[in-house]
Protein backbone atom coordinates (compact mmCIF):
# COMPACT_ATOMS: atom_id res chain seq x y z
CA UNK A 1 10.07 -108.32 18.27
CA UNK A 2 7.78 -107.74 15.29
CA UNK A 3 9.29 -109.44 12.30
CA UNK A 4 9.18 -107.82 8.39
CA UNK A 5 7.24 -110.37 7.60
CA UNK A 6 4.45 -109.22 10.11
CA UNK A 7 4.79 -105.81 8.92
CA UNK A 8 4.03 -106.41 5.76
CA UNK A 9 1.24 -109.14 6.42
CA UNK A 10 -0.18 -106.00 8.55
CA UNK A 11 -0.01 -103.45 5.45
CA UNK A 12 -1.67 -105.83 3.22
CA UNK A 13 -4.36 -107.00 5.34
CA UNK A 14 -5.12 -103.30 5.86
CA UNK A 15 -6.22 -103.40 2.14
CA UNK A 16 -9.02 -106.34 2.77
CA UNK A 17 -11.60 -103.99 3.82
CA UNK A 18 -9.72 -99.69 3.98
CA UNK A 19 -11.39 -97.33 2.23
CA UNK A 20 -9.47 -97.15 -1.11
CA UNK A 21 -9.79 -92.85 -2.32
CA UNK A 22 -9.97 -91.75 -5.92
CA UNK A 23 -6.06 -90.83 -5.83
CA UNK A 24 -5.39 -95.00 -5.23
CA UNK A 25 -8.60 -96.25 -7.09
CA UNK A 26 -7.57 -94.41 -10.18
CA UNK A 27 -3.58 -95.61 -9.81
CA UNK A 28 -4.58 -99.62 -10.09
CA UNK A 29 -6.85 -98.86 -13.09
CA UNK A 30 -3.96 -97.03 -14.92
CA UNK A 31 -1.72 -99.94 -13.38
CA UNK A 32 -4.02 -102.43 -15.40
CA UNK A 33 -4.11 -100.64 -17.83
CA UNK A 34 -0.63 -100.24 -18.80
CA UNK A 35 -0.13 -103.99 -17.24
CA UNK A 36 -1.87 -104.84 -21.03
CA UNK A 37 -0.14 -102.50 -22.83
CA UNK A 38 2.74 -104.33 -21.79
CA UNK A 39 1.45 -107.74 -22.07
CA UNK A 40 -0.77 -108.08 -25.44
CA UNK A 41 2.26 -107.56 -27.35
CA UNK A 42 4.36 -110.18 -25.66
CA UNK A 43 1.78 -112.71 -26.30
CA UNK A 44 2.63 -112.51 -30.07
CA UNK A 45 6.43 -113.14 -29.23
CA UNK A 46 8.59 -116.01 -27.72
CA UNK A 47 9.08 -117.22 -24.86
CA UNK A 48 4.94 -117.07 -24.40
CA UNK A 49 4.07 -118.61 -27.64
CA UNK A 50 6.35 -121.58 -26.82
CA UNK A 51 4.85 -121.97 -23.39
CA UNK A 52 1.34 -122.23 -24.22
CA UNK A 53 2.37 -124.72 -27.26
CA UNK A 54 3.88 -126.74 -24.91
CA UNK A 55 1.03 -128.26 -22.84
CA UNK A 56 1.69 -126.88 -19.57
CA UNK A 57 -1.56 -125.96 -19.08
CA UNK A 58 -4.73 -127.86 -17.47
CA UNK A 59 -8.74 -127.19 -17.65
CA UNK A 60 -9.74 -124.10 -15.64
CA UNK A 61 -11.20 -120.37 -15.51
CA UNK A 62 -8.36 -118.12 -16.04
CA UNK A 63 -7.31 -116.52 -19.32
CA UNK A 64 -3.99 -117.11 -21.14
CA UNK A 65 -3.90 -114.11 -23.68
CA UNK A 66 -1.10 -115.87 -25.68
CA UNK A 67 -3.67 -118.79 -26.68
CA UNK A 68 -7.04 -117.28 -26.17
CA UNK A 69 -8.74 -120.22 -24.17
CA UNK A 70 -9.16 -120.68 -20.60
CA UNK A 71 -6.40 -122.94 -18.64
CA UNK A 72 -5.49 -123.78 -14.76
CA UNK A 73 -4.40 -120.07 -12.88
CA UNK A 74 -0.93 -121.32 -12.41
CA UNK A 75 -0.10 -121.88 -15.87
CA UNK A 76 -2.01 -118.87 -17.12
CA UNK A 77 -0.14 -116.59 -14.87
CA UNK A 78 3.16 -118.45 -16.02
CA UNK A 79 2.41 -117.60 -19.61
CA UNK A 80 0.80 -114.05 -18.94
CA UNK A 81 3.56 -113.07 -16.88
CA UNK A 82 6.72 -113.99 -19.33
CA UNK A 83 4.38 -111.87 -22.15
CA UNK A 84 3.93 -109.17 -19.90
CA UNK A 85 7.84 -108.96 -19.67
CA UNK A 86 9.08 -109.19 -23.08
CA UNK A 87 8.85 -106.09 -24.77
CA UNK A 88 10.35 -104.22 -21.94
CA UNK A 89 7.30 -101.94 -21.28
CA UNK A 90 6.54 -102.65 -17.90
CA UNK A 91 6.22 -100.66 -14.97
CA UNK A 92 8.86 -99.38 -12.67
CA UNK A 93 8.46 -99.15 -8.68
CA UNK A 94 11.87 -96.86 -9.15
CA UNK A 95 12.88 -96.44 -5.07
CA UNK A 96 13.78 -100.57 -5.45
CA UNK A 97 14.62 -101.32 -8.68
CA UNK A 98 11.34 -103.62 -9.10
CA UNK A 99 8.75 -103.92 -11.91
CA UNK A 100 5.61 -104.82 -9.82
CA UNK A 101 3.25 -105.50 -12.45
CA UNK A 102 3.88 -108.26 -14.61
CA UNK A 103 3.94 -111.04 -11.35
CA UNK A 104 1.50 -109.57 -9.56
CA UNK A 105 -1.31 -108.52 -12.22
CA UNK A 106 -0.49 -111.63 -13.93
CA UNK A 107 -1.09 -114.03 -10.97
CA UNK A 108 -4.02 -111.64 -9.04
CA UNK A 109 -6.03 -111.46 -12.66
CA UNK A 110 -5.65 -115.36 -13.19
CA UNK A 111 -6.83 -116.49 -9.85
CA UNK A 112 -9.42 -113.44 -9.40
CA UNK A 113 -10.65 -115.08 -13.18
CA UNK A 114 -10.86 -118.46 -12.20
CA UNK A 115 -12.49 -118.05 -8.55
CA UNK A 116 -14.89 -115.19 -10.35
CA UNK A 117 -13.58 -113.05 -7.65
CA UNK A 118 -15.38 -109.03 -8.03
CA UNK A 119 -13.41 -106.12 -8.97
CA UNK A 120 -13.08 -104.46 -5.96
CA UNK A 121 -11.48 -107.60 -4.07
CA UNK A 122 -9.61 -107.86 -7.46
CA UNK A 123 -8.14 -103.80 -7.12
CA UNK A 124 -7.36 -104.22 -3.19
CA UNK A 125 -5.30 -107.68 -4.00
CA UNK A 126 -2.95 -105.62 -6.78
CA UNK A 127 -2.79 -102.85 -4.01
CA UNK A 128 -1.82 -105.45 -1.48
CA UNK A 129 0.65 -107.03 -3.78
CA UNK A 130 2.07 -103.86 -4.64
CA UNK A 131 2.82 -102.97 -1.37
CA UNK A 132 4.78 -106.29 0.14
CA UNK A 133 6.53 -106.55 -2.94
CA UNK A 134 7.60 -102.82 -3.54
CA UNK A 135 8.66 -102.91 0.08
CA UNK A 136 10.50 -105.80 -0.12
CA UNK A 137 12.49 -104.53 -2.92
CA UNK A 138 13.46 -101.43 -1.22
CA UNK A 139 15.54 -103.46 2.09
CA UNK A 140 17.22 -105.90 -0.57
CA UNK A 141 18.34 -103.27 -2.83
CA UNK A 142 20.97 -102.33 -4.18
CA UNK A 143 22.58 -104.83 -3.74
CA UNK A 144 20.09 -108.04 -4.28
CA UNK A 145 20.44 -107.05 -8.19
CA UNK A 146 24.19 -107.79 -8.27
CA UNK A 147 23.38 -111.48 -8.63
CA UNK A 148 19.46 -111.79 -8.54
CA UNK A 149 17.44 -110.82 -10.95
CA UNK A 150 14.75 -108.86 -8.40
CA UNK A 151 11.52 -109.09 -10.77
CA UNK A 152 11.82 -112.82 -10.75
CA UNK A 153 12.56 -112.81 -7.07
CA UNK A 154 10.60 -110.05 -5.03
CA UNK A 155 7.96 -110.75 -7.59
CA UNK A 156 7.23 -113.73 -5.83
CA UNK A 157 6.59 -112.26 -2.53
CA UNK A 158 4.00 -109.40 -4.30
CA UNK A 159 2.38 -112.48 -6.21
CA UNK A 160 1.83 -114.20 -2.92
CA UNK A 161 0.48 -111.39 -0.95
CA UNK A 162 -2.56 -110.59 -3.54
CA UNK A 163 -3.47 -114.15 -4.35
CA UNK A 164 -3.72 -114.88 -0.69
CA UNK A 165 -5.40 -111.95 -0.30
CA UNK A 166 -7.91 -113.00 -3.21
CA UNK A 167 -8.45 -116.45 -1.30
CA UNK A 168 -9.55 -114.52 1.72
CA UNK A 169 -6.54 -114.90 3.91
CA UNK A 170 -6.39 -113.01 6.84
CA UNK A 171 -3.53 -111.06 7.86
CA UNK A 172 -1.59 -114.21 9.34
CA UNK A 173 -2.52 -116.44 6.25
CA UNK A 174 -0.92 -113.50 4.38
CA UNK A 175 2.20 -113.55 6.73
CA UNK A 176 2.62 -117.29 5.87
CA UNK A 177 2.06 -116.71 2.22
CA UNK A 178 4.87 -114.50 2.56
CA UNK A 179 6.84 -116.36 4.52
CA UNK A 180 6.94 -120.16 1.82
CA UNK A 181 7.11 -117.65 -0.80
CA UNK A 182 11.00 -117.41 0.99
CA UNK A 183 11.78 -120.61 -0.63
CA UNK A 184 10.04 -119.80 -3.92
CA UNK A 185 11.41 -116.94 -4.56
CA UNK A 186 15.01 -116.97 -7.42
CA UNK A 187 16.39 -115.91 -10.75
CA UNK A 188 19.56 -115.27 -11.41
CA UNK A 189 21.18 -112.51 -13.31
CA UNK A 190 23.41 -114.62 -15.82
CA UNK A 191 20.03 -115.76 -17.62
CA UNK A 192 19.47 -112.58 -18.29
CA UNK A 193 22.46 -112.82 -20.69
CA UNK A 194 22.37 -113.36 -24.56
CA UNK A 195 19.79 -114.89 -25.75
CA UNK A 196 18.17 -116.69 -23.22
CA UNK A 197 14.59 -116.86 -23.27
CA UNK A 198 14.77 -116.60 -19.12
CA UNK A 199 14.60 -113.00 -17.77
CA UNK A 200 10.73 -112.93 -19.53
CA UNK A 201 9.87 -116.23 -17.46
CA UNK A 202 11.57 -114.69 -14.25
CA UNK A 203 8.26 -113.43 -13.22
CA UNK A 204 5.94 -115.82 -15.34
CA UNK A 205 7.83 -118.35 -12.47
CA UNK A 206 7.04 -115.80 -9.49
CA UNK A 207 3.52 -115.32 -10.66
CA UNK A 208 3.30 -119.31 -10.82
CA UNK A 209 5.57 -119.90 -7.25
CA UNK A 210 3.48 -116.92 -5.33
CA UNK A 211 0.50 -118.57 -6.54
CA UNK A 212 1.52 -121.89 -5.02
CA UNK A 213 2.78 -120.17 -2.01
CA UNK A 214 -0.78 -118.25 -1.21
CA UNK A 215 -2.70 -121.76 -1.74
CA UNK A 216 -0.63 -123.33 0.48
CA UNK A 217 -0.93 -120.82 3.09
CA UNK A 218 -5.21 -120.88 2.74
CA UNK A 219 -4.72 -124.23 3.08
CA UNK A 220 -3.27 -124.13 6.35
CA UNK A 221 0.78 -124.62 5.75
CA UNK A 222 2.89 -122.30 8.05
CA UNK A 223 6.02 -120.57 6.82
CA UNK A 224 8.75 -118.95 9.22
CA UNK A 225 7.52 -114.98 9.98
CA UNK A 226 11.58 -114.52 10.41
CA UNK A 227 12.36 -116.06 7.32
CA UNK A 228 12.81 -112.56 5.71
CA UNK A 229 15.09 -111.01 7.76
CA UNK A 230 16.26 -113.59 10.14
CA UNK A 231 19.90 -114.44 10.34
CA UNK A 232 19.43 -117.24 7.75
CA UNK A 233 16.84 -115.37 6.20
CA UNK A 234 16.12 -114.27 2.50
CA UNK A 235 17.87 -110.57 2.86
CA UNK A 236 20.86 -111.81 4.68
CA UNK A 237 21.26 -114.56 1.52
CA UNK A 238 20.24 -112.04 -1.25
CA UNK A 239 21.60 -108.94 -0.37
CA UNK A 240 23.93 -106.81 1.88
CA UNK A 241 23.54 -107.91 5.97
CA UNK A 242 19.93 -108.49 7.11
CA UNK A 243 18.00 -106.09 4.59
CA UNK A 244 17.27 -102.36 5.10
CA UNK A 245 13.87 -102.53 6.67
CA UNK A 246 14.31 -98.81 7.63
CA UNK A 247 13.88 -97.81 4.27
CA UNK A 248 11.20 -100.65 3.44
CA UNK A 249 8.72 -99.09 5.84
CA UNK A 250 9.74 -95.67 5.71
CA UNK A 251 6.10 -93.76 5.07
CA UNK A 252 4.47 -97.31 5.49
CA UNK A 253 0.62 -96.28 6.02
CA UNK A 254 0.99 -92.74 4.92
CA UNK A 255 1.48 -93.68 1.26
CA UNK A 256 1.15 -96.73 -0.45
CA UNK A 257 3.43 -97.71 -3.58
CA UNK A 258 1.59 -98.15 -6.66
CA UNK A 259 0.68 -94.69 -6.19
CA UNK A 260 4.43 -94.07 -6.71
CA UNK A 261 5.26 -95.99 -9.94
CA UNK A 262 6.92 -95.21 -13.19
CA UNK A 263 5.45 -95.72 -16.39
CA UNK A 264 8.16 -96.78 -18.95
CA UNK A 265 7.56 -94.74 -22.67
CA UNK A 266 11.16 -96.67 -23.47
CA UNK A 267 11.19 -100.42 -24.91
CA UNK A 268 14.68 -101.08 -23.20
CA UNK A 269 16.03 -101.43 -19.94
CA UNK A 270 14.66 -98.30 -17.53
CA UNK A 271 18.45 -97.47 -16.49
CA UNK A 272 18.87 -96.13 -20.12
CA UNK A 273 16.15 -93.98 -19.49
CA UNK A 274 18.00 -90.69 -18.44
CA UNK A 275 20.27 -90.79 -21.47
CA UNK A 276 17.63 -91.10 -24.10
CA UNK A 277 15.50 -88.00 -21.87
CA UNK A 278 19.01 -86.16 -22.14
CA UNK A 279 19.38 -86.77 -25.75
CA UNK A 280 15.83 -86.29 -26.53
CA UNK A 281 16.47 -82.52 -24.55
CA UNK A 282 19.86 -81.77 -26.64
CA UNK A 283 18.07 -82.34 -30.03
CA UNK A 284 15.24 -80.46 -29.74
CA UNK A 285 17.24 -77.90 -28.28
CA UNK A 286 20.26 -78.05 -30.68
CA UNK A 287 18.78 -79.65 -33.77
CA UNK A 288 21.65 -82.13 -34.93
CA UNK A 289 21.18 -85.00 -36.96
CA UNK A 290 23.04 -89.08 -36.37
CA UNK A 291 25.61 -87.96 -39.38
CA UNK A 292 26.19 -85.09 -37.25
CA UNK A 293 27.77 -87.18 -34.00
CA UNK A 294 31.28 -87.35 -33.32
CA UNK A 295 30.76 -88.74 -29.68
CA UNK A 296 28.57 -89.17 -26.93
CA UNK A 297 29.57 -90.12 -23.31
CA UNK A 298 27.25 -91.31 -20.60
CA UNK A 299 27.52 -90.68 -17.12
CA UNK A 300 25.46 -92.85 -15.05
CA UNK A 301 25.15 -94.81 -11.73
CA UNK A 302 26.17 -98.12 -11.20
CA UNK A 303 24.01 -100.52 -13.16
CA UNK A 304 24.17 -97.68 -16.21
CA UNK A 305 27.34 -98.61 -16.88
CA UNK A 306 27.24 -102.52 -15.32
CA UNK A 307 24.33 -103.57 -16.92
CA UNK A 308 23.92 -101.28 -19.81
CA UNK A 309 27.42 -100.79 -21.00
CA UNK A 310 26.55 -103.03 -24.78
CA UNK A 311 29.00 -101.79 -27.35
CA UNK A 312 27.87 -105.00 -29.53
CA UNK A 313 24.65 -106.59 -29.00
CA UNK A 314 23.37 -109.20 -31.68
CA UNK A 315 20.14 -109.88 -30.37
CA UNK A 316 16.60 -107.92 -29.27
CA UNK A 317 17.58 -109.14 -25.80
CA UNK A 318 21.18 -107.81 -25.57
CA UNK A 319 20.12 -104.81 -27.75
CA UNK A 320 17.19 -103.97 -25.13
CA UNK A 321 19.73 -103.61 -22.33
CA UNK A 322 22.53 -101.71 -24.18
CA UNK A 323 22.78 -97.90 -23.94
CA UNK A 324 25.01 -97.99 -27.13
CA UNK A 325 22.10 -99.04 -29.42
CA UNK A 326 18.83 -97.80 -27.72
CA UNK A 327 20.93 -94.06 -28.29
CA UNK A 328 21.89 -94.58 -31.82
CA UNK A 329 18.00 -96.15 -32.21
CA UNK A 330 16.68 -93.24 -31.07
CA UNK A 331 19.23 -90.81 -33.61
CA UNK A 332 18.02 -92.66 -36.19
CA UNK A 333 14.36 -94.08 -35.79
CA UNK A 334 12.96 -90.97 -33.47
CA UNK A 335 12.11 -93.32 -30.44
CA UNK A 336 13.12 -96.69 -28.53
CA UNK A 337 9.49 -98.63 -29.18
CA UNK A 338 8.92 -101.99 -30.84
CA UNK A 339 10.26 -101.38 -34.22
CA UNK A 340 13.49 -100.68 -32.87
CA UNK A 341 14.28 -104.06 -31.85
CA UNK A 342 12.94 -105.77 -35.11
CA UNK A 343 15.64 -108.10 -37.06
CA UNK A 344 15.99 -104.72 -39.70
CA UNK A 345 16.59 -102.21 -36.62
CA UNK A 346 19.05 -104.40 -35.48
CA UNK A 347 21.43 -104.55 -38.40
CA UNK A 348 20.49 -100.93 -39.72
CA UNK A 349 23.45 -99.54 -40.91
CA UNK A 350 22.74 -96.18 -39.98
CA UNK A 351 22.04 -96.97 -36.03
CA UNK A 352 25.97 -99.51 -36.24
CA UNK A 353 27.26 -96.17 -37.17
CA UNK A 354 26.63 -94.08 -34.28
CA UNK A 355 27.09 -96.93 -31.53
CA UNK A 356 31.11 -97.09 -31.79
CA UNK A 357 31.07 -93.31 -31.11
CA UNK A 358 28.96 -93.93 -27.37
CA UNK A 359 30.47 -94.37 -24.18
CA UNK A 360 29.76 -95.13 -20.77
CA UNK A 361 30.85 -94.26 -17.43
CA UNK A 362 29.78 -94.50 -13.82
CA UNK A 363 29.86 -91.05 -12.11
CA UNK A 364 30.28 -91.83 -8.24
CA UNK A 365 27.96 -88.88 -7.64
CA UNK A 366 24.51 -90.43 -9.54
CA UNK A 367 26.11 -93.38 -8.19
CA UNK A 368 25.61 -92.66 -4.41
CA UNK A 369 22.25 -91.38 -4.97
CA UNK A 370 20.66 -95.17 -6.64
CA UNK A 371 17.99 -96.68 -6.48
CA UNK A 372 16.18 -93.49 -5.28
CA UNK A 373 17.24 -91.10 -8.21
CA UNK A 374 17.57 -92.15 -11.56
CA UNK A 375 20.19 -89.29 -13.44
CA UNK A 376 22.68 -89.03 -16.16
CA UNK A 377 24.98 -86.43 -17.47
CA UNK A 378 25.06 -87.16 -20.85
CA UNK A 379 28.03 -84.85 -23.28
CA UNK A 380 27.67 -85.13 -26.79
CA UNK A 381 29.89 -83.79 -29.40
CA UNK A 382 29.40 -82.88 -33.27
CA UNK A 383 32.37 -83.36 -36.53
CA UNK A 384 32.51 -79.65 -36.45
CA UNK A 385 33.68 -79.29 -33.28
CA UNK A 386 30.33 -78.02 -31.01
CA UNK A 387 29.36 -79.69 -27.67
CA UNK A 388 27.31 -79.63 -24.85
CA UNK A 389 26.08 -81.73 -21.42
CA UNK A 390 22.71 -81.77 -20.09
CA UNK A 391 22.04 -83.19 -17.15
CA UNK A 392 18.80 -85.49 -16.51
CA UNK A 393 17.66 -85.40 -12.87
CA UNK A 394 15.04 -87.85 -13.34
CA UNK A 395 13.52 -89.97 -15.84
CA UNK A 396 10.27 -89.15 -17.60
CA UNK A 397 7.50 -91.23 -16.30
CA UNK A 398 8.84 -91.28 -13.12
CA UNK A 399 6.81 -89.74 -9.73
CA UNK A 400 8.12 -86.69 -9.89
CA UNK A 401 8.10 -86.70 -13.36
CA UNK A 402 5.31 -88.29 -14.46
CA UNK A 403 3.78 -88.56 -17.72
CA UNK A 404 -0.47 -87.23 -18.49
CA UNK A 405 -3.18 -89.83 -18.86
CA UNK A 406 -3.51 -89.11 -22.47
CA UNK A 407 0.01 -90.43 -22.94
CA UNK A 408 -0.61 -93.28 -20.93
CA UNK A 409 -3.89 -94.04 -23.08
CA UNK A 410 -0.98 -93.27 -26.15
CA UNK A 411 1.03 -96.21 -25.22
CA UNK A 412 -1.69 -98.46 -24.51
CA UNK A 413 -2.95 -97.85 -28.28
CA UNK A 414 0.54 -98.21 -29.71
CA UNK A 415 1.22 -101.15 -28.06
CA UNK A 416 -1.96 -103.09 -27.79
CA UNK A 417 -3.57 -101.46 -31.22
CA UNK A 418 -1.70 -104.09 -33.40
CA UNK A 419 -2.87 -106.58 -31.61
CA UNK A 420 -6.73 -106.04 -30.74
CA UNK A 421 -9.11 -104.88 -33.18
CA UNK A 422 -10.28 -101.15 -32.44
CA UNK A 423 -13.55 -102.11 -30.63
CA UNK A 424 -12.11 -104.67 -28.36
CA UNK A 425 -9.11 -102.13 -27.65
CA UNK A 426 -11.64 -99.60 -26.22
CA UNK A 427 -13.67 -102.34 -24.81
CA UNK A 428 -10.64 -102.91 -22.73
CA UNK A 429 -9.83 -99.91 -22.01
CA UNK A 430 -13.53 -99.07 -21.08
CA UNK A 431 -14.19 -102.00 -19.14
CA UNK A 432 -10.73 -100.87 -16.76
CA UNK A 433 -11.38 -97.77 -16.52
CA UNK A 434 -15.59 -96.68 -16.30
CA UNK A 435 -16.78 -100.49 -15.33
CA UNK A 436 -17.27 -102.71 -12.52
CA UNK A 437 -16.35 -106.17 -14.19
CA UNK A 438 -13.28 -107.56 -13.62
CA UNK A 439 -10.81 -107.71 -16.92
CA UNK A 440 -11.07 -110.65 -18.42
CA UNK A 441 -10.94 -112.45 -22.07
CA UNK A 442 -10.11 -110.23 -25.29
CA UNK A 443 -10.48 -111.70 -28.12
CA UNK A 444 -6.71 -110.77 -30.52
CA UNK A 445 -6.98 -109.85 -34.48
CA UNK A 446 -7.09 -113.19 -36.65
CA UNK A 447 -3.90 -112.94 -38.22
CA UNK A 448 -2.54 -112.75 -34.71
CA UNK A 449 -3.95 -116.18 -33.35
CA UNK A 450 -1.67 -118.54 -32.25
């Protein structure tokens, strides 16, 4: 019997030499390019600034974008990875609950860096990655994220795929990079509590373990093809029974998923997303104002309410993942981006106001339809007595709703603008887009050096 583990080693390999069409080509350059948006401003923050202080790093090729010198891959992944994370920007792969991009860019970039690898062989790695790690993330979920934090776990598997892939692995090198990244591969979801510094080195540690896992694998080591979905395997610890590997390969050849991702225009935690699209809708249609709110009730799926159910946060971390605050931030400072999880934002008067009057519920309806749909009814009602529901089917920047290149090319410049000078922004941008060099060392405004 053909285990996952083959399957997926057979998908990926598939990627070493396909043909790659314009439709795929163009979805890993705006992949990269919102894998920077993401990650330039999380090189400015903690954890990353602690971790390349801290003299993890060795000598090597790669590029750590928190310290602007070149270290060992393994480190620089580490450190690129946890930035990537931080502000809560990165991509979605919605159908499992997954954001792809900060362990597998972040470990394929470091490694394609140091080994000079080109830019196609560079672009058919992330595809690669992508595609194990997506999949995986579809048979473990839903319910791998009741205690595992699956970014920090499946990320490892992605990671593993493309670096092997990088090192010239054939399919069964692959299927052994898969199969050690098994015993790589954790994070739990109490450190993603409070203010721990963990969730954001989740995947800097699945970049770094995937990594490890693919050079052991070129190197000869052997890993169990079964350990995925064998009895003892990594679904049957992690999640419900044996995995749903029905689901995992369901369209497996036909489409491939970071053709299918979602592009976050939220700072916050993507299960708030629906809310702040409903409340976005109501305002624009109804015109009220925060002094104006008398009470607003969420109806979401399970982790809506699980997860996101914050009527107090103290911290950016805790405030990132409650709907209370990102729906009051958005009342009161027009949008859920980077300011609104400054130390002002967070005790603004005018955002504590609104949170006491939010609420939020699980609807077993949007329950039964997670991971796959992403909805919320959201009711909101004014002091003089007016109300009215709208109900969110999807979340902007999702596949069926997805959001224009020029909005994508909006977020990169928001996010990365404060922290590259203008010419090395659309150097960046340039070189991901229109050139055939890989993406490598930017050089960040002085006064952001660290």
């Amino acid at each position: 019997m053909t285990t996952a583990i083959e399957q997926l080693a057979d998908l990926a390999a598939g990627w070493l030499d396909a043909p790659i069409s314009p439709e795929v080509r163009d979805a890993v350059h705006c992949a990269t390019l919102d894998w920077f948006a993401t990650t330039l401003p999380g090189t400015l923050q903690t954890p990353a600034i602690l971790l390349a202080a801290g003299g993890l790093a060795r000598d090597g090729n790669a590029w750590c974008y928190t310290s602007e010198r070149r270290i060992d891959p393994r480190s620089a992944a580490f450190i690129n990875a946890a930035a990537s994370h931080t502000v809560e920007f990165d991509d979605i792969f919605r159908d499992g609950g997954y954001h792809p991009g900060s362990p597998t860019f972040a470990a394929a970039l470091a490694v394609a860096q140091d080994r000079g690898a080109s830019r196609d062989t560079f672009d058919r790695a992330v595809i690669g990655g992508y595609e194990v790690g997506c999949r995986i993330a579809m048979a473990l979920q839903p319910s791998h994220y009741e205690f595992w934090h699956i970014t920090g776990t499946v990320g490892t598997f992605g990671a593993a795929a493309a670096v092997a892939m990088l090192l010239g692995c054939d399919r069964d090198g692959i299927a052994n990079a898969i199969a050690i990244a098994a015993s790589f591969a954790g994070g739990v979801q109490q450190n993603l509590q409070g203010e721990s510094m963990v969730k954001a080195m989740h995947p800097g540690h699945a970049a770094d373990a995937g990594i490890l896992a693919a050079y052991a694998a070129a190197s000869g080591a052997t890993g169990a093809w079964s350990s995925l979905d064998g009895p003892k395997g990594y679904a049957a610890a992690t999640s419900t029974g044996t995995g749903n590997w029905g689901a995992a390969f369901d369209g497996a050849g036909e489409w491939t998923p970071i053709t299918r991702m979602t592009v976050k225009i939220h700072g916050c935690c993507g299960h708030i997303f629906p809310a702040l699209d409903a409340l976005a809708t109501l305002r624009a249609e109804h015109g009220f104002d925060p002094q104006d709110i008398a009470a607003i009730r969420i109806e979401g799926y399970g982790p809506t309410k699980d997860i996101c159910d914050r009527p107090d946060p103290q911290v950016a971390q805790e405030a990132r993942f409650s709907a209370q605050y990102c729906l009051a931030a958005q009342m009161v400072l027009g949008g859920v981006r980077l300011a609104a999880f400054t130390p002002e934002a967070l005790i603004n008067p005018d955002i504590r106001a609104i949170m006491p009057c939010i609420t939020v519920e699980r609807a077993e309806d949007l329950a039964a339809e997670y991971p796959r749909k992403r909805m919320a009814r959201l009711h909101v009602t004014l002091k003089d007595g007016r109300s009215w529901m709208h109900f969110q089917p999807s979340r902007r920047g999702d596949p069926d709703n997805p959001i224009s290149r020029a909005d994508l090319q909006a977020k990169y410049e928001e996010l990365a603008g404060p922290v590259l000078p203008e010419a090395e922004l659309e150097r960046l941008r340039k070189t991901i887009f229109d050139g055939a060099d890989l993406p490598d060392a930017v050089i960040k405004k002085p006064t952001h050096n660290t």
